[in-house]
N, C-alpha and C. Protein backbone atom coordinates (compact mmCIF):
# COMPACT_ATOMS: atom_id res chain seq x y z
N UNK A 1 41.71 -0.47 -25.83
CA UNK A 1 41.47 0.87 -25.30
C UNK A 1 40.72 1.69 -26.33
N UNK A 2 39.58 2.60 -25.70
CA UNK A 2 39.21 3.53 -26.87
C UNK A 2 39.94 4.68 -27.41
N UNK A 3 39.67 5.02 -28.56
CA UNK A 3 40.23 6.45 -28.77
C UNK A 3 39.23 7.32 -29.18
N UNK A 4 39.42 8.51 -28.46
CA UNK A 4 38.32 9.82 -29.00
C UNK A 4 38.84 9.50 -30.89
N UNK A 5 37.64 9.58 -31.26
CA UNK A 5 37.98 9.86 -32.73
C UNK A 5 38.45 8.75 -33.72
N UNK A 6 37.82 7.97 -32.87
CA UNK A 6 38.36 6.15 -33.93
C UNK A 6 37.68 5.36 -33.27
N UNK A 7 36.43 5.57 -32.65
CA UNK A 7 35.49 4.42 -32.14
C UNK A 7 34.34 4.85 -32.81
N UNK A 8 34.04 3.64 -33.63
CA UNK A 8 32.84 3.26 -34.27
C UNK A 8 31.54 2.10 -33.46
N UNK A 9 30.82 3.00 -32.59
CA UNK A 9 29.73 1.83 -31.83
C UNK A 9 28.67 1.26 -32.64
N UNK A 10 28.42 0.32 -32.78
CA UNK A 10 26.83 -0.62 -33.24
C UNK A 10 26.21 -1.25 -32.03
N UNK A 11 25.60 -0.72 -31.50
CA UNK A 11 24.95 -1.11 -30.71
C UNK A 11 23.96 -1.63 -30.89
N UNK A 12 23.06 -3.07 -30.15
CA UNK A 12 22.12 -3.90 -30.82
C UNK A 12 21.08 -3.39 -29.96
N UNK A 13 21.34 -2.44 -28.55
CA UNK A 13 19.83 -2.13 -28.07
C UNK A 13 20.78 -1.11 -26.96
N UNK A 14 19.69 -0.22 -26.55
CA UNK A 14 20.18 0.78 -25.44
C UNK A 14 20.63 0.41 -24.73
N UNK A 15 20.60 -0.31 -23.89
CA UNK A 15 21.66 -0.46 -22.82
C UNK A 15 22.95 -0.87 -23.19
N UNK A 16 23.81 -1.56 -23.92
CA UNK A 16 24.89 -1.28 -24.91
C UNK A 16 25.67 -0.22 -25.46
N UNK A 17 24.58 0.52 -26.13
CA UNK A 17 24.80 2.02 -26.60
C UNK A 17 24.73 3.10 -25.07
N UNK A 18 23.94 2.66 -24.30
CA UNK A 18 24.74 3.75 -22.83
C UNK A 18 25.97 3.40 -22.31
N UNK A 19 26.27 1.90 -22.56
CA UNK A 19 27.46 1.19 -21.87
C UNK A 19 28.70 1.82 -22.82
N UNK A 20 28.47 1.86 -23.86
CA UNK A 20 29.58 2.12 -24.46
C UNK A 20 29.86 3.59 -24.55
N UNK A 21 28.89 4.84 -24.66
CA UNK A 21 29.18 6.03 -24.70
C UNK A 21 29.50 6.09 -23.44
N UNK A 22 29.25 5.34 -21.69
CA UNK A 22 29.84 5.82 -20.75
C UNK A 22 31.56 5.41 -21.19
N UNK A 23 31.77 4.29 -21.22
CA UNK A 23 32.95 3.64 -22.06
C UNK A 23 34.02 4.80 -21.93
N UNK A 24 33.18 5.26 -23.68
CA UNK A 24 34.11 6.45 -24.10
C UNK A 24 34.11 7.20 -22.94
N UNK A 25 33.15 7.72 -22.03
CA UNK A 25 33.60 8.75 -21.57
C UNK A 25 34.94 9.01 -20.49
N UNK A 26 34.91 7.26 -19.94
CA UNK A 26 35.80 7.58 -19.36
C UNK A 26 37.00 6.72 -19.93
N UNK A 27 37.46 6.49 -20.92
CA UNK A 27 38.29 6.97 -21.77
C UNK A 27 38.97 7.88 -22.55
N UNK A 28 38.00 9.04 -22.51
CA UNK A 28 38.38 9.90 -23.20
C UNK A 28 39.40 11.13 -22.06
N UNK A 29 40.04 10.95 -20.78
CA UNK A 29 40.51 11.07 -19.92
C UNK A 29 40.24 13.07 -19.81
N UNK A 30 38.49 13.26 -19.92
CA UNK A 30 38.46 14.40 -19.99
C UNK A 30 37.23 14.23 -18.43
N UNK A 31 37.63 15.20 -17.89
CA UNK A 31 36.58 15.70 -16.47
C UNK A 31 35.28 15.46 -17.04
N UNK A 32 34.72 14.88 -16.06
CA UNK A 32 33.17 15.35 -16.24
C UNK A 32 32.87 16.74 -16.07
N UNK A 33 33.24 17.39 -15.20
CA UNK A 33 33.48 18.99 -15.62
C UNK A 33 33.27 19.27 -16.56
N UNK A 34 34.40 19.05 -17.68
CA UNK A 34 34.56 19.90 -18.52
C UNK A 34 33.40 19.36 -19.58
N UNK A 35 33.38 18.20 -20.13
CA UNK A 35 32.29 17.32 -20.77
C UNK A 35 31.03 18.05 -20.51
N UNK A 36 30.48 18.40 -19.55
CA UNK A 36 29.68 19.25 -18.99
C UNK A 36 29.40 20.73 -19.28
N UNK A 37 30.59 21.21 -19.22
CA UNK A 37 30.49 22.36 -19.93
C UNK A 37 30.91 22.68 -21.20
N UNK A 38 31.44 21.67 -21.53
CA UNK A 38 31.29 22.16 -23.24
C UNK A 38 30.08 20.94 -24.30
N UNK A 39 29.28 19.99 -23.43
CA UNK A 39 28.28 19.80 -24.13
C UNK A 39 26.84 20.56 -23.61
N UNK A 40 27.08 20.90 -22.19
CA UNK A 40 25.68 21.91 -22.07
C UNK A 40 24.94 20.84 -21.03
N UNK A 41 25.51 19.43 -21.36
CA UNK A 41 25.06 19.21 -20.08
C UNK A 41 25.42 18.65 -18.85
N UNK A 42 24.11 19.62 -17.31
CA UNK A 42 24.48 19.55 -16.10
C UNK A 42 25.80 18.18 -15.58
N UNK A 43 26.61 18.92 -14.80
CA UNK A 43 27.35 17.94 -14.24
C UNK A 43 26.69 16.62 -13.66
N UNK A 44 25.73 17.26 -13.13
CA UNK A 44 25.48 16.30 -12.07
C UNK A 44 24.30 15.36 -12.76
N UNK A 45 23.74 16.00 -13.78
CA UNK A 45 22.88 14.59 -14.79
C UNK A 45 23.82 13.79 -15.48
N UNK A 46 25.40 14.05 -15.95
CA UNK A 46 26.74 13.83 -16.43
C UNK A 46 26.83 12.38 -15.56
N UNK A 47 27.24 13.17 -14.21
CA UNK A 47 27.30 11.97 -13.32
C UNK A 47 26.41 10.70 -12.63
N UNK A 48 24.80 11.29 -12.70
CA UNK A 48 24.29 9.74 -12.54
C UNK A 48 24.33 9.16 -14.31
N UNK A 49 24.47 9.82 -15.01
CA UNK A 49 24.46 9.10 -16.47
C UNK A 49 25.90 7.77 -16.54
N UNK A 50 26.77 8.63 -15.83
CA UNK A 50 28.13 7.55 -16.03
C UNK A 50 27.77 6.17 -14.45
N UNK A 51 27.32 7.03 -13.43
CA UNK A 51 27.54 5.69 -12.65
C UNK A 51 25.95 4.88 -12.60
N UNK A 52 25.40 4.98 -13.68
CA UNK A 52 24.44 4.47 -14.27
C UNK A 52 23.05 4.41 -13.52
N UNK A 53 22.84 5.70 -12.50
CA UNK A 53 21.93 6.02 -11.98
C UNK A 53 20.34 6.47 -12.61
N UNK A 54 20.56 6.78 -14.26
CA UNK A 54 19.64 7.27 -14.83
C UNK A 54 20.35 7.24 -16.78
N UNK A 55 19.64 7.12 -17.38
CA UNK A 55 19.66 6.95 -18.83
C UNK A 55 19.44 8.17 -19.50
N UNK A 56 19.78 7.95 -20.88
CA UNK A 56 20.61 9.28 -21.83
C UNK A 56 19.31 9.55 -22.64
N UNK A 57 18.70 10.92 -22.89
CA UNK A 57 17.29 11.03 -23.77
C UNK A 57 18.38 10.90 -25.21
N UNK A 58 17.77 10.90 -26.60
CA UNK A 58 18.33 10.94 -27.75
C UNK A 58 18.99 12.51 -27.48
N UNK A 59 18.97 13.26 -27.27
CA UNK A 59 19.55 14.50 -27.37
C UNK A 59 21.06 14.43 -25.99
N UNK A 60 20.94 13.60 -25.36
CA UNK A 60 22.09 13.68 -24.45
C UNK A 60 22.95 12.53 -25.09
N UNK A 61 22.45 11.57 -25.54
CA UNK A 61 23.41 10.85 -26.93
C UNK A 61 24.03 11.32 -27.66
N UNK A 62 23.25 12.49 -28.48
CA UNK A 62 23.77 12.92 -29.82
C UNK A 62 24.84 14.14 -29.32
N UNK A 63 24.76 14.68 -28.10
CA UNK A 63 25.85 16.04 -27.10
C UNK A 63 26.96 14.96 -27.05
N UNK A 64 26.70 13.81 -26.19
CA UNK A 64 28.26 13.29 -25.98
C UNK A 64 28.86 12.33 -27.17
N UNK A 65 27.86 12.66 -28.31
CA UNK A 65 28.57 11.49 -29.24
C UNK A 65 29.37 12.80 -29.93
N UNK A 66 28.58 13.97 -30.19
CA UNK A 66 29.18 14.81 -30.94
C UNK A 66 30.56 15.19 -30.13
N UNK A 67 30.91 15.65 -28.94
CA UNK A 67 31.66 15.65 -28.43
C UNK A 67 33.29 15.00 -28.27
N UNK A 68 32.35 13.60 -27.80
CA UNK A 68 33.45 12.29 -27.64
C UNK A 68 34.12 12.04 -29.59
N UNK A 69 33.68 12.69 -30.40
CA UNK A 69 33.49 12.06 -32.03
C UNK A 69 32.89 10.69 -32.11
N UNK A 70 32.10 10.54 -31.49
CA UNK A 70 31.57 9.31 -31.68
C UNK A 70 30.92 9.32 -33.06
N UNK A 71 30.25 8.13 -33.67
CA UNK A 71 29.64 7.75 -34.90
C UNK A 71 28.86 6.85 -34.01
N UNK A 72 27.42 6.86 -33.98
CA UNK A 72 26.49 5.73 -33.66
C UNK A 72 25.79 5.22 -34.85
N UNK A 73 26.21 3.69 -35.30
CA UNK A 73 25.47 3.62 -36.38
C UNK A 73 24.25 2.32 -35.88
N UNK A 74 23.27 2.77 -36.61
CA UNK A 74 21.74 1.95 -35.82
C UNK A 74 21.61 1.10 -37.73
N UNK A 75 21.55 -0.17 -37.23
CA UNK A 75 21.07 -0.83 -38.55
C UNK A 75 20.32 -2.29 -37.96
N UNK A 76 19.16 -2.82 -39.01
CA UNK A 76 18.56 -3.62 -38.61
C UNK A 76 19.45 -5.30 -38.53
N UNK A 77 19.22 -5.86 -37.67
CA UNK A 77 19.82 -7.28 -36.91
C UNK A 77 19.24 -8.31 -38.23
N UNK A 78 20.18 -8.77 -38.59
CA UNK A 78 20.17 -9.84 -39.38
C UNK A 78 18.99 -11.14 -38.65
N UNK A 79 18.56 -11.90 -39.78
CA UNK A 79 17.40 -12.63 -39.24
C UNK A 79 17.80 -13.92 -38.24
N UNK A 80 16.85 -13.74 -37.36
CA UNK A 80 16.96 -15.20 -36.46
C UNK A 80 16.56 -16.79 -36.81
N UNK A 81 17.73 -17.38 -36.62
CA UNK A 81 17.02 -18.53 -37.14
C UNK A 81 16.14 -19.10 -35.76
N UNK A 82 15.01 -19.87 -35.83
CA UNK A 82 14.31 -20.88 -35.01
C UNK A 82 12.83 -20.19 -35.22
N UNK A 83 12.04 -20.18 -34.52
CA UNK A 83 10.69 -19.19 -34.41
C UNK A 83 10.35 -18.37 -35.33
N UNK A 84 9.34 -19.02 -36.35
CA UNK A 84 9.20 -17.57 -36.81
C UNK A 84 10.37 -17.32 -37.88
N UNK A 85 11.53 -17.38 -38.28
CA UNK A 85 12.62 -16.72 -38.93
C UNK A 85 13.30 -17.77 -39.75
């Protein structure tokens, strides 16, 4: 289970990192309502964001990470072996 305030995401590419901030969100057993009004943003962009109707700009990331306490940490992928690596 997640907890507001003790989930650390690494996500290896965006769709991951939307999967998991929706995750939190509905873990974090707070309304989209309210999520809404205390990050600023619209309910209803809130809601195709969670039932995955439409994707998060960097600024609607950084509202529900600040929010949720998320930490997103972005670091480069260790090398591939085969091709090339």
């Amino acid at each position: 289970m997640l907890a507001v305030g003790q989930v650390v995401w690494y996500a290896e590419g965006v769709s991951e990192l939307t999967h998991a901030i929706r995750a939190a969100i509905e873990a974090s057993g707070q309304s989209r309502y309210r999520i809404a009004q205390e990050t600023g943003i619209a309910q209803s962009q809130l809601s195709r964001l969670v039932t995955g109707e439409r994707g998060m700009t960097v600024d609607t990331i950084e509202r529900l990470a600040r929010h949720l306490e998320l930490e997103i940490i972005v670091r480069p992928k260790g090398k591939r072996k085969g091709k090339g690596g």
